[in-house]
C-alpha atoms as a PDB file:
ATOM      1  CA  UNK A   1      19.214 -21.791  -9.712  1.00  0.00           C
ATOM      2  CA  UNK A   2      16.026 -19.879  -9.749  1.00  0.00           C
ATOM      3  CA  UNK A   3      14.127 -17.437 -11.193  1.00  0.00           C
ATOM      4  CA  UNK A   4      12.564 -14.370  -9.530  1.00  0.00           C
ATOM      5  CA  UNK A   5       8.273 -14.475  -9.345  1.00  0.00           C
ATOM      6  CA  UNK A   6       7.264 -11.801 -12.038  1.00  0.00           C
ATOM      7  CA  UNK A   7       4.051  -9.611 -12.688  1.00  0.00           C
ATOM      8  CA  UNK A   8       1.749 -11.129 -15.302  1.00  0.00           C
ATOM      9  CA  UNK A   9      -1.157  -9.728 -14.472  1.00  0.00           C
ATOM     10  CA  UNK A  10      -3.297  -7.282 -12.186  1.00  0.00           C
ATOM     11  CA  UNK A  11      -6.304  -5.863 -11.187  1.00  0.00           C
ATOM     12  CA  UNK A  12      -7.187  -2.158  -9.075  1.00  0.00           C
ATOM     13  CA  UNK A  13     -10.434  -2.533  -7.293  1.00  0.00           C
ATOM     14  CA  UNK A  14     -12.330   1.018  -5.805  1.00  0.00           C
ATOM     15  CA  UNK A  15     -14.694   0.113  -3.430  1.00  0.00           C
ATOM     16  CA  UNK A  16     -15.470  -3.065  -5.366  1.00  0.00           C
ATOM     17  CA  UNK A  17     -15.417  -1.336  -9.050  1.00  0.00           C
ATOM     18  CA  UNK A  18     -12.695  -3.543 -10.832  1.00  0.00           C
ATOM     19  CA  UNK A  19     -10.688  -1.899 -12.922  1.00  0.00           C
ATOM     20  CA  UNK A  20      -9.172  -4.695 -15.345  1.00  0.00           C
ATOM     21  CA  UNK A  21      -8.387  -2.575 -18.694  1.00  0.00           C
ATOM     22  CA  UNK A  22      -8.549   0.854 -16.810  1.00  0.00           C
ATOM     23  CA  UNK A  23      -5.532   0.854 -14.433  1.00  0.00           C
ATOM     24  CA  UNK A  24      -2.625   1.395 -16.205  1.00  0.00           C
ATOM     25  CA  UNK A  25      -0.092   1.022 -13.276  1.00  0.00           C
ATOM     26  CA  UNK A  26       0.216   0.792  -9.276  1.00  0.00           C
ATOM     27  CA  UNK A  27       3.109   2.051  -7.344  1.00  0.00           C
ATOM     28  CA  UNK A  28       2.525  -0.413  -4.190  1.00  0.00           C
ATOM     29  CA  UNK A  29       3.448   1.177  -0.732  1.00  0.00           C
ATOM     30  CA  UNK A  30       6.133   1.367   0.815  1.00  0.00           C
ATOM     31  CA  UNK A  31       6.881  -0.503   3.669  1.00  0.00           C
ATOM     32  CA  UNK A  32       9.144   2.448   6.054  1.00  0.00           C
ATOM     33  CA  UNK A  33      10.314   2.794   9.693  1.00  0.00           C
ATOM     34  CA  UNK A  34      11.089   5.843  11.527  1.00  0.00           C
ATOM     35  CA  UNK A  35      14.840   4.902  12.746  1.00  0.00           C
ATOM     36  CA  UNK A  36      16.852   6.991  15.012  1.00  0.00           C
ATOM     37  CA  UNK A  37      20.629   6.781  15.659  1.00  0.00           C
ATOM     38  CA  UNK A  38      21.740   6.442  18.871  1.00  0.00           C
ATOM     39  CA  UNK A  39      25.166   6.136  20.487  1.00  0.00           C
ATOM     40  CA  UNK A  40      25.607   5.417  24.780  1.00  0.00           C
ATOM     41  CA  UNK A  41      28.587   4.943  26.423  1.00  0.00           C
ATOM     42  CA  UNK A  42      31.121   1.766  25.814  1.00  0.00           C
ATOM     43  CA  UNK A  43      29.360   1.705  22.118  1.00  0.00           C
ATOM     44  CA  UNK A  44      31.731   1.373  19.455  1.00  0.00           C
ATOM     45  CA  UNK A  45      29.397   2.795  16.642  1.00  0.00           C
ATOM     46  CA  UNK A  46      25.339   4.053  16.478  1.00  0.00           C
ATOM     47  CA  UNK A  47      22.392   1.364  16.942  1.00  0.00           C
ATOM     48  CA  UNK A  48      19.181   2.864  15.406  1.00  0.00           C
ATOM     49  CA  UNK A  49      15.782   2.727  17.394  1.00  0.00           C
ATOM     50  CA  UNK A  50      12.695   2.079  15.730  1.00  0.00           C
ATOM     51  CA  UNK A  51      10.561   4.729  16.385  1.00  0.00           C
ATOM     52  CA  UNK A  52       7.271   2.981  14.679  1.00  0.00           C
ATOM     53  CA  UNK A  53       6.283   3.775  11.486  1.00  0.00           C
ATOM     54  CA  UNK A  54       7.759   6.925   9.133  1.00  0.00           C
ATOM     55  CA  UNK A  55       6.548  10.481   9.326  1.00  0.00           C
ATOM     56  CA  UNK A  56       6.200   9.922   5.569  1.00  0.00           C
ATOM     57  CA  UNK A  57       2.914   7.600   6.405  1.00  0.00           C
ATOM     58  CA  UNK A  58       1.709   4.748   3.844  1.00  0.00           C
ATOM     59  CA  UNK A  59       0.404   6.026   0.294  1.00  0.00           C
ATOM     60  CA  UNK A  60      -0.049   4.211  -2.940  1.00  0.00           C
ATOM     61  CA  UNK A  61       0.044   5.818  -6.665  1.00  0.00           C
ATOM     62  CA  UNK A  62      -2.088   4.674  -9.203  1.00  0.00           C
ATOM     63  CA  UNK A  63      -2.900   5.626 -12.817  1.00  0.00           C
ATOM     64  CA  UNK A  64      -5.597   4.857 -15.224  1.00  0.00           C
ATOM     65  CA  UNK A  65      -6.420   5.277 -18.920  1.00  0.00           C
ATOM     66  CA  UNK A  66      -8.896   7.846 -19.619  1.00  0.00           C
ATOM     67  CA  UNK A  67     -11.150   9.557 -17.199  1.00  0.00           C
ATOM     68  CA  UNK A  68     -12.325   8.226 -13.937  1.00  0.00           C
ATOM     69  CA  UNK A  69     -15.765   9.667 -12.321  1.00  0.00           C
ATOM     70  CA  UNK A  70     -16.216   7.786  -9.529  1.00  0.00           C
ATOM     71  CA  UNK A  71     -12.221   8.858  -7.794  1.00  0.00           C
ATOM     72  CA  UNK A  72     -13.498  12.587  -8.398  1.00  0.00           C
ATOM     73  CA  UNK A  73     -16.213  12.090  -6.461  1.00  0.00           C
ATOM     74  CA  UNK A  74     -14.323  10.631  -3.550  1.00  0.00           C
ATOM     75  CA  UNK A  75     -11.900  13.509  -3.610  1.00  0.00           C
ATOM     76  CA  UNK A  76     -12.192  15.293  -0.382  1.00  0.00           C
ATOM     77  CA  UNK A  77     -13.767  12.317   1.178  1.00  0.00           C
ATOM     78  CA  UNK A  78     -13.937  13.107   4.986  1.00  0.00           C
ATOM     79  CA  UNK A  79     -12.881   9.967   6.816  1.00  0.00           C
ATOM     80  CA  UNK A  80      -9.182   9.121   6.934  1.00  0.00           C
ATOM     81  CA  UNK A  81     -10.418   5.783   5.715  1.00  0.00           C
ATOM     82  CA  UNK A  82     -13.202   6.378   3.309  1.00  0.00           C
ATOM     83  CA  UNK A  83     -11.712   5.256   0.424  1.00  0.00           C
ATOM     84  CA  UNK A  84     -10.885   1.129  -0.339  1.00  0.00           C
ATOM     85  CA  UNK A  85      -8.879   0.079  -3.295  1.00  0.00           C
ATOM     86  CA  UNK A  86      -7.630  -3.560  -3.818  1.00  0.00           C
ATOM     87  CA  UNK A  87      -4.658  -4.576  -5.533  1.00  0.00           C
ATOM     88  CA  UNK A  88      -5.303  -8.077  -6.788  1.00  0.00           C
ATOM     89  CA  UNK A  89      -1.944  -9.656  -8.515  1.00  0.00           C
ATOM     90  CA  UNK A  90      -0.617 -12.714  -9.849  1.00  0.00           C
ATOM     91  CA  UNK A  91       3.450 -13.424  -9.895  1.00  0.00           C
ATOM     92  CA  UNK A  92       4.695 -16.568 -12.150  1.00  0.00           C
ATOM     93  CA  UNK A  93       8.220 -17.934 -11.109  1.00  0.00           C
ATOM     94  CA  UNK A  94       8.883 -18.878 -14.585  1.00  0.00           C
ATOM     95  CA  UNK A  95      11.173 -21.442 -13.649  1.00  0.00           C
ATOM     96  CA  UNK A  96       8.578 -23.880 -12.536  1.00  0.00           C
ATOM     97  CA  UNK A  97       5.513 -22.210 -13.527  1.00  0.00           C
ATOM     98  CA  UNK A  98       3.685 -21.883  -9.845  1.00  0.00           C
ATOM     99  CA  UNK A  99       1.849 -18.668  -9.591  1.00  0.00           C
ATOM    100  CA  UNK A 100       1.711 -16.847  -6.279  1.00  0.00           C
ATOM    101  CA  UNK A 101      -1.523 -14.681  -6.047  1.00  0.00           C
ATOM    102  CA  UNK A 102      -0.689 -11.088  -4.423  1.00  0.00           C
ATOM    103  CA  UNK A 103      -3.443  -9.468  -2.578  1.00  0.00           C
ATOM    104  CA  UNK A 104      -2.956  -5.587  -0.947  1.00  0.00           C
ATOM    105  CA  UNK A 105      -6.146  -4.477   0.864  1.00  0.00           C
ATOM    106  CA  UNK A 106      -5.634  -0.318   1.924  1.00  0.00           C
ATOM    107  CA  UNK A 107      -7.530   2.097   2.960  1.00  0.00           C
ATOM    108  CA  UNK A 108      -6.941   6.308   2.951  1.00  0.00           C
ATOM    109  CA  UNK A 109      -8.065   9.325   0.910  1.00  0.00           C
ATOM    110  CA  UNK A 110      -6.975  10.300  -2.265  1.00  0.00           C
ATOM    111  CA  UNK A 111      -4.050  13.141  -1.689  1.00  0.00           C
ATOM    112  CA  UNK A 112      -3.885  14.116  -5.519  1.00  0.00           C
ATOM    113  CA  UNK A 113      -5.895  13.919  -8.614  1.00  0.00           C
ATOM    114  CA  UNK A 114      -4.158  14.764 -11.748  1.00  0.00           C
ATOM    115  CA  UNK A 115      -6.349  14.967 -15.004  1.00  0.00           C
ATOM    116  CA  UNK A 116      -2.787  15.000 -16.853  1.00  0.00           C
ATOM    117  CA  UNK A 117      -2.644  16.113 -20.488  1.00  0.00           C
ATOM    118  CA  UNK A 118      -5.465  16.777 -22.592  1.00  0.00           C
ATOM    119  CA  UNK A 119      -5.049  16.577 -26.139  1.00  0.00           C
ATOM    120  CA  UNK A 120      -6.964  15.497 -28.786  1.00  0.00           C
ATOM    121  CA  UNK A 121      -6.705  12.150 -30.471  1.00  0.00           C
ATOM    122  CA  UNK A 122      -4.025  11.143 -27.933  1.00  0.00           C
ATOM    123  CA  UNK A 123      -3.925   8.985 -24.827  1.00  0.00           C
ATOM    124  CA  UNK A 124      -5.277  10.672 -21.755  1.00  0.00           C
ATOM    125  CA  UNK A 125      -4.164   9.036 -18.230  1.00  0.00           C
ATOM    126  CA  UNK A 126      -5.203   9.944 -14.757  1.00  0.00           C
ATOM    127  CA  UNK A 127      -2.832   9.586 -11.564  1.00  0.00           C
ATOM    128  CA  UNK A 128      -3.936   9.342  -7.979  1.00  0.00           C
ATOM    129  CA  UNK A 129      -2.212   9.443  -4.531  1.00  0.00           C
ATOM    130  CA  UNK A 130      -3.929   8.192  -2.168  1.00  0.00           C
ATOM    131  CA  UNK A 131      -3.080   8.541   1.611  1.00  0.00           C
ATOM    132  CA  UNK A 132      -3.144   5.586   3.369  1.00  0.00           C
ATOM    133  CA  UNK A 133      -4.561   4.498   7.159  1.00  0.00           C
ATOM    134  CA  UNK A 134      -4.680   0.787   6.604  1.00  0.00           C
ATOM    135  CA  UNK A 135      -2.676  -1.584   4.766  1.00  0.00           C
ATOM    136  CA  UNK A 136      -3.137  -5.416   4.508  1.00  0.00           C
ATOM    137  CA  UNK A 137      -0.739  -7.607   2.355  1.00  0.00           C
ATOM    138  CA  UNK A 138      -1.779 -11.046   1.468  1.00  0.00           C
ATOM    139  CA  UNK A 139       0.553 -13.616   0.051  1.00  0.00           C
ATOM    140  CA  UNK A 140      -0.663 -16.788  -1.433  1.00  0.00           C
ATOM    141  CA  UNK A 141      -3.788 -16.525   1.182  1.00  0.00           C
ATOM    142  CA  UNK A 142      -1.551 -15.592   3.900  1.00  0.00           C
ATOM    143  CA  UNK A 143      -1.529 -12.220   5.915  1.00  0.00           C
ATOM    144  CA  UNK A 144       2.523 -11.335   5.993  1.00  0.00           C
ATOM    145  CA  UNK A 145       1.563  -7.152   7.141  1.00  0.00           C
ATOM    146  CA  UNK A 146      -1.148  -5.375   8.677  1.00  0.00           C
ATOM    147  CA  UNK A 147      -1.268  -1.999   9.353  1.00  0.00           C
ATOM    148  CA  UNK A 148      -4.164  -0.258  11.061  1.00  0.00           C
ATOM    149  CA  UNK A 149      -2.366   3.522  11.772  1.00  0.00           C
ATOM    150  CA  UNK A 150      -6.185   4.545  13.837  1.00  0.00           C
ATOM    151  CA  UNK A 151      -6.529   1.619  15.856  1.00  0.00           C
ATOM    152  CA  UNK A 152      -2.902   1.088  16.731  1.00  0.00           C
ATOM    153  CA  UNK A 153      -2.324  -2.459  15.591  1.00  0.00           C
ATOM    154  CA  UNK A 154       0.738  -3.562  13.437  1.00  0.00           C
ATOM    155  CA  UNK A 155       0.775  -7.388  12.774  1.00  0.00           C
ATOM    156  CA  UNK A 156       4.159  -8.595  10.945  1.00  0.00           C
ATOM    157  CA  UNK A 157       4.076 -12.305  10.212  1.00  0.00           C
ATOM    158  CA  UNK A 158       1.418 -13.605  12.437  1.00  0.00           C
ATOM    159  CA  UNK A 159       3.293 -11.451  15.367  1.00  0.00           C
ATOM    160  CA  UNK A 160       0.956  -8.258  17.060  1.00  0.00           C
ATOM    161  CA  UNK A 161       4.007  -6.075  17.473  1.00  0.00           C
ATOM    162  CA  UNK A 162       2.055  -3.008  19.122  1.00  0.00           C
ATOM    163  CA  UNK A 163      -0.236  -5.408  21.813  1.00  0.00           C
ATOM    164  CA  UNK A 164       2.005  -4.868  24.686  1.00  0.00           C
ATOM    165  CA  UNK A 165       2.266  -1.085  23.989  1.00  0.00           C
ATOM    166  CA  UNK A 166      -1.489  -1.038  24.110  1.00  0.00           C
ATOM    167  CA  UNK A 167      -1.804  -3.363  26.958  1.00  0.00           C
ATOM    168  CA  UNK A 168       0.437  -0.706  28.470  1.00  0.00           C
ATOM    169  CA  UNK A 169      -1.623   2.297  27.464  1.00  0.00           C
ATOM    170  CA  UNK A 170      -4.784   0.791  28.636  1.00  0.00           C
ATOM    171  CA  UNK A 171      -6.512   0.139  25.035  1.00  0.00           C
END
């Protein structure tokens, strides 16, 4: 029997400022497919087509304690891509002790900023959206997903899924 690979500890990196003792949380994004039902003739039931990646697009959520200058600034940054932020995790299977180290490269815009409350003498926190156009997940120093939404590449497991689509298209 084993035991699952848990959280012990993180770090948030924007555009290279780390963030150990800032960032509270990190809502890591999801992973989605635009799937549509479909049902010929001598089918007993629906198959779904992948249609690529949702309409709901990649975004991660992100808090920290306090106020944070530098993500104001980079509100209403003008490239899709303009902003970086690094996850940077480490999971213990406590079981047998071995640490995996989690690494999640993206890059987007912030969406929202929200200042939250602001009361005196109490703990102030700061959440972030940020809209996504790349997303790189690295697992023990290998690349499992890469997304690149503006240059059309989606690499799952070592396997360029969109190369004969752009082979096809002429890019």
């Amino acid at each position: 029997m084993a035991m699952p690979r848990k959280l012990k500890s993180m770090n948030l990196f924007n555009d290279g400022t780390g963030y150990l003792g800032v960032c509270k949380s990190v809502t890591l994004p999801t992973l989605a497919r635009k799937m549509e039902a479909y049902r010929g003739g001598g089918m007993n039931g629906t198959a779904k087509a992948d249609l690529g990646l949702s309409d709901d697009g990649l975004q991660m959520e992100w808090k920290t304690g306090g106020l944070e200058v530098q993500v104001l600034r980079q509100f209403g940054a003008v490239s899709a891509s303009g902003v970086m932020l690094r996850f940077a995790g480490s999971y213990q299977q406590d079981d047998t002790g071995e640490y995996t180290d989690v690494e999640i490269v993206v890059r987007g815009r912030h969406e929202t900023i929200d200042l939250g409350d602001a009361a005196p003498g109490e703990d102030t926190e700061q959440s972030m959206t940020t809209a996504l156009t790349y997303y790189k997940l690295t697992v023990a120093g290998e690349v499992i997903v890469e997304i690149d939404v503006l240059n059309f590449i989606e690499i799952i497991n070592g396997v360029d899924m969109l190369a004969e689509q752009r082979r096809a298209i002429g890019i």
